[in-house]
PDB file of N, CA and C in Angstrom:
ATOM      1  N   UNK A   1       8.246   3.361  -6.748  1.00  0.00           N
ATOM      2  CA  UNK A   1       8.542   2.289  -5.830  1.00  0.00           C
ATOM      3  C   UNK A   1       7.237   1.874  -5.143  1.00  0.00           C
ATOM      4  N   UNK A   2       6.827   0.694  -4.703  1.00  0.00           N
ATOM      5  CA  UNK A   2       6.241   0.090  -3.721  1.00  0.00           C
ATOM      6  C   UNK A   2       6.563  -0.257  -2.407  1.00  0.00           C
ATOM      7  N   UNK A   3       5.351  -0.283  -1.651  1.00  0.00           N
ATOM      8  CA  UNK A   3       6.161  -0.500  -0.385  1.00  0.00           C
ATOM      9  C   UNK A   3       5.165  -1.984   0.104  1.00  0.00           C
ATOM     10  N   UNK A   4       5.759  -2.684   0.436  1.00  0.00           N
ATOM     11  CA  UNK A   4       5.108  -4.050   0.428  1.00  0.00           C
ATOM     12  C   UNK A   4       5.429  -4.361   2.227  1.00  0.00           C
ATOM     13  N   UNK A   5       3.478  -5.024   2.571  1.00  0.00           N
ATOM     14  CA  UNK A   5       3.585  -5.335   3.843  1.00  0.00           C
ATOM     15  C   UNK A   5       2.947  -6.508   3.938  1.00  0.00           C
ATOM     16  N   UNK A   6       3.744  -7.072   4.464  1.00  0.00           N
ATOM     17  CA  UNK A   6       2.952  -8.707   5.195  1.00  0.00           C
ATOM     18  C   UNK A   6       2.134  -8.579   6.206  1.00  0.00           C
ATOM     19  N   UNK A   7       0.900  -8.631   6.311  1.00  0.00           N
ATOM     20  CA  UNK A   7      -0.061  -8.586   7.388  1.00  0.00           C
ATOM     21  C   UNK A   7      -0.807  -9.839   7.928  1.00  0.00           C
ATOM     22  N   UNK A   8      -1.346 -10.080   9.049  1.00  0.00           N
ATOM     23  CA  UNK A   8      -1.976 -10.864   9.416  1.00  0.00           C
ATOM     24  C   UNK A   8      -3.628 -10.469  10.148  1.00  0.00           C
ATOM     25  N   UNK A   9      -3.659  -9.209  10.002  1.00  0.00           N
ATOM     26  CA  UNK A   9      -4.637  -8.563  10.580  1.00  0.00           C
ATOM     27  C   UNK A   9      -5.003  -8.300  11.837  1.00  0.00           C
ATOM     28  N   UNK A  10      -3.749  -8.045  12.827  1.00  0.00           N
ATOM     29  CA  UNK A  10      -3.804  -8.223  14.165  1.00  0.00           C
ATOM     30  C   UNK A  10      -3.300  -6.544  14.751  1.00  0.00           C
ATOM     31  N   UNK A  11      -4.005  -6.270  15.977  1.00  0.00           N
ATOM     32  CA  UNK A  11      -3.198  -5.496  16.211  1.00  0.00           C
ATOM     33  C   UNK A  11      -1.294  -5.137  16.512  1.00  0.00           C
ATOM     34  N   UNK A  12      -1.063  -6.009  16.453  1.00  0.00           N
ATOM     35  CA  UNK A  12       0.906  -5.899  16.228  1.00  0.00           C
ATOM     36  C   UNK A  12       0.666  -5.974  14.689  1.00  0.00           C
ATOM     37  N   UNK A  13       0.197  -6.049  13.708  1.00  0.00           N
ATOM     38  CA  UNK A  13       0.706  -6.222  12.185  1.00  0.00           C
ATOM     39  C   UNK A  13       1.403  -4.781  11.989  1.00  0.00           C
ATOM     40  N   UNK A  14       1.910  -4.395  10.936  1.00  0.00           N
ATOM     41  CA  UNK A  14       2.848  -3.523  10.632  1.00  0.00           C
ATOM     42  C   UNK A  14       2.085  -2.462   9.729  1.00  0.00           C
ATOM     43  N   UNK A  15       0.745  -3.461   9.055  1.00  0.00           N
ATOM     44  CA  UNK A  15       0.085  -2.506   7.835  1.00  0.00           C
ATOM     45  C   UNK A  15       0.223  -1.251   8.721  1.00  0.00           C
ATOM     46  N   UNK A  16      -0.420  -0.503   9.329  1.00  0.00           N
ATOM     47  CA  UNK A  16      -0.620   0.685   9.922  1.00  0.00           C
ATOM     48  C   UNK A  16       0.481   1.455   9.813  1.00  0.00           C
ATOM     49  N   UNK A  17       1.799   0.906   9.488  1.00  0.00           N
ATOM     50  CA  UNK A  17       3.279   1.783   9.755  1.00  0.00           C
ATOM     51  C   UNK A  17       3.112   1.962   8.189  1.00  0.00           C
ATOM     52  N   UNK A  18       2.519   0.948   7.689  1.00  0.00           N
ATOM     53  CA  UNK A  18       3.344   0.945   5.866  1.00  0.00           C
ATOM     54  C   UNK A  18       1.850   1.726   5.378  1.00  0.00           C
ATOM     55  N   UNK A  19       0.773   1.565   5.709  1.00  0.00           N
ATOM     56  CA  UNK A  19      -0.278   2.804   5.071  1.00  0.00           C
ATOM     57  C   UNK A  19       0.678   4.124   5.484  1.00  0.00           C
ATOM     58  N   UNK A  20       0.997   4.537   6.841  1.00  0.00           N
ATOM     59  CA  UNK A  20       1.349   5.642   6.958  1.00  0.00           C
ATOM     60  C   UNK A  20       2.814   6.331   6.576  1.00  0.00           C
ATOM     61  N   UNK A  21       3.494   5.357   5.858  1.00  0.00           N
ATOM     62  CA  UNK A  21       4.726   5.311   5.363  1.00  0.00           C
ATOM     63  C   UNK A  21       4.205   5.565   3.673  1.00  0.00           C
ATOM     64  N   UNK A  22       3.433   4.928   3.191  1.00  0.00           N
ATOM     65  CA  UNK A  22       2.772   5.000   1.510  1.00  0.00           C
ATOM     66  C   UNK A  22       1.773   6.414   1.527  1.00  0.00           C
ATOM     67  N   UNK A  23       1.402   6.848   2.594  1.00  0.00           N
ATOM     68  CA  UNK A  23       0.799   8.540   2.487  1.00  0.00           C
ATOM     69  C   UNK A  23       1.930   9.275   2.702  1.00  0.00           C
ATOM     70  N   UNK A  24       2.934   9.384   3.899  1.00  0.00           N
ATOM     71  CA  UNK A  24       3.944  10.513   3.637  1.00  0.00           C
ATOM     72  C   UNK A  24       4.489  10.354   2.496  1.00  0.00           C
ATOM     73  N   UNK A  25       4.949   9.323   1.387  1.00  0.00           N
ATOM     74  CA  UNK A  25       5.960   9.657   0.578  1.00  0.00           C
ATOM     75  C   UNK A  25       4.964   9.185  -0.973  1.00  0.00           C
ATOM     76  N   UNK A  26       3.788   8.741  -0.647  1.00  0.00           N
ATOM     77  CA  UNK A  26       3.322   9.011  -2.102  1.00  0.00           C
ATOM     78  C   UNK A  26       3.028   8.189  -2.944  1.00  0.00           C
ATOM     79  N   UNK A  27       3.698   7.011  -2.314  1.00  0.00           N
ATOM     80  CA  UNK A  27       3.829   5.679  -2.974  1.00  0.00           C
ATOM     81  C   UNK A  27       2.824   4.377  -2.961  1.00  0.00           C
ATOM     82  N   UNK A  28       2.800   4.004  -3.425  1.00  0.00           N
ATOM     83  CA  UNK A  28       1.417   2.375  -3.560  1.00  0.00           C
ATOM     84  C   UNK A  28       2.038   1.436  -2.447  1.00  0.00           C
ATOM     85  N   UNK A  29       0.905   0.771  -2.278  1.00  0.00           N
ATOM     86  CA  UNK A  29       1.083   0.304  -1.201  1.00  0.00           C
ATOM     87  C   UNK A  29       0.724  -1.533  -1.638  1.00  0.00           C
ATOM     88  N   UNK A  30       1.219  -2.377  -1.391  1.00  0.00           N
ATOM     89  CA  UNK A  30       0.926  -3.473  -1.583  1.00  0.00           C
ATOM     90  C   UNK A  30       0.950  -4.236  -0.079  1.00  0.00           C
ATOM     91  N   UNK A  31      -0.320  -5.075   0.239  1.00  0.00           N
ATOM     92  CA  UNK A  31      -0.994  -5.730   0.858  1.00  0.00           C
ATOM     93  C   UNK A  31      -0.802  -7.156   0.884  1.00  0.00           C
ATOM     94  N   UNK A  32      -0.233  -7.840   1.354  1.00  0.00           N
ATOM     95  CA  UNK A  32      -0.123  -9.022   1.233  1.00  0.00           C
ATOM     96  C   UNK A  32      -0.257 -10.503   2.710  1.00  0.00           C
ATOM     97  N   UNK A  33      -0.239 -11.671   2.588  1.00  0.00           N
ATOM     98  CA  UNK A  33      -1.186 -11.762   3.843  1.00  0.00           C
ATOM     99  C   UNK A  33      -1.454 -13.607   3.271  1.00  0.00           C
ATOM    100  N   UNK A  34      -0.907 -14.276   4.023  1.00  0.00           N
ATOM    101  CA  UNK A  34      -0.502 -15.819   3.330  1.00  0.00           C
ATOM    102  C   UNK A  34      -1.662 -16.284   4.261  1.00  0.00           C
ATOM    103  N   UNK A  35      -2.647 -18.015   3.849  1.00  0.00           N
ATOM    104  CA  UNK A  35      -3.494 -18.775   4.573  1.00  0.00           C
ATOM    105  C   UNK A  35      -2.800 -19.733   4.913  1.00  0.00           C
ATOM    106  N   UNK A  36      -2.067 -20.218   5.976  1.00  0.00           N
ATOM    107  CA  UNK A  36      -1.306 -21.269   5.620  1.00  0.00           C
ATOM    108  C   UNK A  36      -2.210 -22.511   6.028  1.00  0.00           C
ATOM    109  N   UNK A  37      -1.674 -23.387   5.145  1.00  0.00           N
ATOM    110  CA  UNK A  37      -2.764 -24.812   5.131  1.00  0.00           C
ATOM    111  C   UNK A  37      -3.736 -24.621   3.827  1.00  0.00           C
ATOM    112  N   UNK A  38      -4.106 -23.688   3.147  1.00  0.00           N
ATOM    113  CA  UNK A  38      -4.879 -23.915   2.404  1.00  0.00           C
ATOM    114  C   UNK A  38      -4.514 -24.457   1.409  1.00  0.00           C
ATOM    115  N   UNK A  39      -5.511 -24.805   0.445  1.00  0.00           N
ATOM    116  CA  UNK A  39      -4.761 -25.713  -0.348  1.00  0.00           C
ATOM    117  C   UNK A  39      -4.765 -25.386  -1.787  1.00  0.00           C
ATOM    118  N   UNK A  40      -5.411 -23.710  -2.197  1.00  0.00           N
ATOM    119  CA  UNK A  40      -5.644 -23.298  -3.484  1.00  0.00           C
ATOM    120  C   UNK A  40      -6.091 -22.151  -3.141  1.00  0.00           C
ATOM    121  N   UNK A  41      -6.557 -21.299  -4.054  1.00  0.00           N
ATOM    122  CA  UNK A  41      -7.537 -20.128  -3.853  1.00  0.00           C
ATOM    123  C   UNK A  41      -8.827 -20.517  -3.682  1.00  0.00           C
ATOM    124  N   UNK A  42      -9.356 -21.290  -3.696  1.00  0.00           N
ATOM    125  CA  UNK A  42     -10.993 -21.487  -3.463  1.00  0.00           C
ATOM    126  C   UNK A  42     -11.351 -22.195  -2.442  1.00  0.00           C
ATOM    127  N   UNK A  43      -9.703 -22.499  -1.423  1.00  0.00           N
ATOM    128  CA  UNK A  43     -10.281 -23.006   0.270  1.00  0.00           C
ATOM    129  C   UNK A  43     -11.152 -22.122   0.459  1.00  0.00           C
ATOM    130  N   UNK A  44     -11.699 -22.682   2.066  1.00  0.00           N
ATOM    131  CA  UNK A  44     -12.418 -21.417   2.785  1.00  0.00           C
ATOM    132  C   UNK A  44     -11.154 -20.518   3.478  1.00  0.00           C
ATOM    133  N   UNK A  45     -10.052 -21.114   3.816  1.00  0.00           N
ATOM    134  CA  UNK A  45      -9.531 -20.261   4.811  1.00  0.00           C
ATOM    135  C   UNK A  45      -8.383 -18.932   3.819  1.00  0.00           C
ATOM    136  N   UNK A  46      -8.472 -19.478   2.204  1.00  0.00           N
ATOM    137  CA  UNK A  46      -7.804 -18.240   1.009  1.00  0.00           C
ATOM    138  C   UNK A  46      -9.034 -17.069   0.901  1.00  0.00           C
ATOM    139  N   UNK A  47     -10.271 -17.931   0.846  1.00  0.00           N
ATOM    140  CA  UNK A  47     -11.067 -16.976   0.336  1.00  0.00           C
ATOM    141  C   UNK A  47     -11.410 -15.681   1.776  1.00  0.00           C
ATOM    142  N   UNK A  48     -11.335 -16.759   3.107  1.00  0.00           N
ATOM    143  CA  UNK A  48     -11.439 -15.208   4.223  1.00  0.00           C
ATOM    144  C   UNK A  48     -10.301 -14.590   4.136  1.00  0.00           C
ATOM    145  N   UNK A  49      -8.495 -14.917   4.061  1.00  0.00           N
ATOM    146  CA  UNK A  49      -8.289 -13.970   3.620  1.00  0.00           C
ATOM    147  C   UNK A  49      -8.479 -12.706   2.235  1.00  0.00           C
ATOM    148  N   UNK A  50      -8.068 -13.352   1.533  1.00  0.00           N
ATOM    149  CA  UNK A  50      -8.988 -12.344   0.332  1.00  0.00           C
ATOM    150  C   UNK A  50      -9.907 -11.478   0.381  1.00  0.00           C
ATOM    151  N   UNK A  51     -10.908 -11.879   1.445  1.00  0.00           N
ATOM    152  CA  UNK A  51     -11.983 -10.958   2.090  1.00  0.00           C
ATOM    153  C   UNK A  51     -11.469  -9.903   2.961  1.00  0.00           C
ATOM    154  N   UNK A  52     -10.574 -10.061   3.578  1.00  0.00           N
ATOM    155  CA  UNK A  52     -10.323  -9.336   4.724  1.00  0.00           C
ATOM    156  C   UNK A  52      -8.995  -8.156   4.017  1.00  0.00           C
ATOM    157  N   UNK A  53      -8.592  -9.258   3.019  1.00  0.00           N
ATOM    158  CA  UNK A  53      -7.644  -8.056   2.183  1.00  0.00           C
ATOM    159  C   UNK A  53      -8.465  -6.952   1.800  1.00  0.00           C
ATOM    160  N   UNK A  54      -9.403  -7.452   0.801  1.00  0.00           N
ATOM    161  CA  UNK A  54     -10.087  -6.527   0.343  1.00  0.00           C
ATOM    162  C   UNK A  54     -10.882  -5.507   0.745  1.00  0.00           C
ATOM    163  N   UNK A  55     -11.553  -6.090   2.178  1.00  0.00           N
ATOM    164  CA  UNK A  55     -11.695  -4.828   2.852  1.00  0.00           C
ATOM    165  C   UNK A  55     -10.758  -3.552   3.398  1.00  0.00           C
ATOM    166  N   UNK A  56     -10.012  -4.588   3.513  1.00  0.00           N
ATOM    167  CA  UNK A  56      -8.202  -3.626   4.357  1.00  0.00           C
ATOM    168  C   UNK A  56      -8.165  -2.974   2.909  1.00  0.00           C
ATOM    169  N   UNK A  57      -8.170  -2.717   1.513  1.00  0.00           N
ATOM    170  CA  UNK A  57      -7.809  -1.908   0.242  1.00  0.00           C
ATOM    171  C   UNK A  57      -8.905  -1.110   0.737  1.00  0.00           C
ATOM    172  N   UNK A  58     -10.222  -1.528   0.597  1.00  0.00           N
ATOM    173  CA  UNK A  58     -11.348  -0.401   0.808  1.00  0.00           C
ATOM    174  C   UNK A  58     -11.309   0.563   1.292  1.00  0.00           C
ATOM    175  N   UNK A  59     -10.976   0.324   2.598  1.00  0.00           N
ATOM    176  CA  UNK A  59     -10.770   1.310   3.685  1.00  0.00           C
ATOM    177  C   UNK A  59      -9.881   2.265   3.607  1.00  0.00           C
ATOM    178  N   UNK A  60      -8.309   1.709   3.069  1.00  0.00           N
ATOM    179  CA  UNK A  60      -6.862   2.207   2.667  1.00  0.00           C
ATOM    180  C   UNK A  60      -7.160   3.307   1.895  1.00  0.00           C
ATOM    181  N   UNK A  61      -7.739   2.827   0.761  1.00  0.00           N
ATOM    182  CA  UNK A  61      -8.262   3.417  -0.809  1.00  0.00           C
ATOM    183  C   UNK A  61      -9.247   4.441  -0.520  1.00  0.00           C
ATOM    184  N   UNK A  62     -10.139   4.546   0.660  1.00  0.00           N
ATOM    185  CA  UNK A  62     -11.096   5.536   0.729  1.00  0.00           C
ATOM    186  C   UNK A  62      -9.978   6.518   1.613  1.00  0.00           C
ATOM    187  N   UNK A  63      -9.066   6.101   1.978  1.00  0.00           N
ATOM    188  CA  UNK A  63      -8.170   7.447   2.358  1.00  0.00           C
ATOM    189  C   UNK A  63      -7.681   8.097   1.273  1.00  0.00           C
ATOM    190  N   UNK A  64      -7.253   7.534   0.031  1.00  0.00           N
ATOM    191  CA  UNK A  64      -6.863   8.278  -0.946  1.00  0.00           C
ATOM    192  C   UNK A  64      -5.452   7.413  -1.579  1.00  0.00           C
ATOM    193  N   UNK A  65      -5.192   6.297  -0.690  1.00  0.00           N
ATOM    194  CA  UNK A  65      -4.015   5.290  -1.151  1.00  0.00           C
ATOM    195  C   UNK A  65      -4.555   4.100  -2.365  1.00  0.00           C
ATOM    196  N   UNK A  66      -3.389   4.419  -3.482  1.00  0.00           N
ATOM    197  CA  UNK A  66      -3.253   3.345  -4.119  1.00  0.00           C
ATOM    198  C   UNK A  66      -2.973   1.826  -3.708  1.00  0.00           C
ATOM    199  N   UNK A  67      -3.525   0.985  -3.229  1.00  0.00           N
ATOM    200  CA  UNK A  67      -3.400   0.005  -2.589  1.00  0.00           C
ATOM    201  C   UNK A  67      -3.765  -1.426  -3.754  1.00  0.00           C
ATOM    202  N   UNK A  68      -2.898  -2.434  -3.654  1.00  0.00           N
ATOM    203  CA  UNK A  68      -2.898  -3.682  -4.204  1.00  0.00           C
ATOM    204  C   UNK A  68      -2.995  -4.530  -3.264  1.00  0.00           C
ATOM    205  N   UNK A  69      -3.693  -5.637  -3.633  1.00  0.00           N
ATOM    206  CA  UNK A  69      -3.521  -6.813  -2.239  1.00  0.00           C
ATOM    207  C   UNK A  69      -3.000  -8.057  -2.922  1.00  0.00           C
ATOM    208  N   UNK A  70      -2.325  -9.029  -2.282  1.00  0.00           N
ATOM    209  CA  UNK A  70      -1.683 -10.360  -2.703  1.00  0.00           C
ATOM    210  C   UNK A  70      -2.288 -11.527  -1.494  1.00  0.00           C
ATOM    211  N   UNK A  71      -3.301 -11.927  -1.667  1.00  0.00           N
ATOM    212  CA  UNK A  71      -4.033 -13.096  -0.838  1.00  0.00           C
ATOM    213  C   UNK A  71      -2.737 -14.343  -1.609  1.00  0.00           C
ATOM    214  N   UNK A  72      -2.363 -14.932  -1.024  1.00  0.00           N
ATOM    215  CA  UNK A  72      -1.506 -16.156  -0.934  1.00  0.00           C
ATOM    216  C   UNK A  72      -1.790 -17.389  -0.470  1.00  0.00           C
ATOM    217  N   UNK A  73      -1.260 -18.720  -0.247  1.00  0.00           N
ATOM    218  CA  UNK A  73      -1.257 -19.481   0.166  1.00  0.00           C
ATOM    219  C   UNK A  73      -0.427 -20.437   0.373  1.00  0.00           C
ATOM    220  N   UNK A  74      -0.113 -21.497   1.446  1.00  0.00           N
ATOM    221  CA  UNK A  74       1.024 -22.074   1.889  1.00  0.00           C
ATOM    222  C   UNK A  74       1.901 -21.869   2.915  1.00  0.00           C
ATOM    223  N   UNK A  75       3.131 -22.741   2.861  1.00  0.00           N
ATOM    224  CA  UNK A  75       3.154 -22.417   4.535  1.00  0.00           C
ATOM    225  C   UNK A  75       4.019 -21.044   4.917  1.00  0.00           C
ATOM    226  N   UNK A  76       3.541 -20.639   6.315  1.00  0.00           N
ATOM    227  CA  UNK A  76       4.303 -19.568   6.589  1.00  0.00           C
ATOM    228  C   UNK A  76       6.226 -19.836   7.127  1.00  0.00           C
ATOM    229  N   UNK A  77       6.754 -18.743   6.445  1.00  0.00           N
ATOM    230  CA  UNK A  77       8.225 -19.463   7.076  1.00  0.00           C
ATOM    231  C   UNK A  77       8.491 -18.153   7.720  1.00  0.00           C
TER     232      UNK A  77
END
């Protein structure tokens, strides 16, 4: 199973519950995290997220978590 979190990179985001929810039980962790307004992957405001995902895996991943990220785009509902 996966455990999939919508983040925005703020302190209230949830990642922190779902990294520590994907180390007690073992499981991958998927990262995910929408630009809204952009208008493709090669805006500026897809590509800072993407950046900021990818650091958020780095960090995750140097704990020892399997981590995936899903940079998105469009509007938030």
């Amino acid at each position: 199973m996966t455990i999939v979190c919508a983040t925005h990179f703020t302190a209230t985001s949830s990642d922190a519950v779902a990294a520590h929810l994907a180390r007690r039980t073992g499981e991958r962790l998927l990262l995910a995290s929408v630009s809204p307004g952009a208008l493709g992957p090669r805006d500026s405001a897809a590509q800072a997220v993407s950046g900021a995902l990818e650091r958020e895996r780095q960090r995750l991943s140097a704990d020892g978590l399997y981590v995936e990220v899903a940079p998105l785009h469009g509007k938030v509902e």
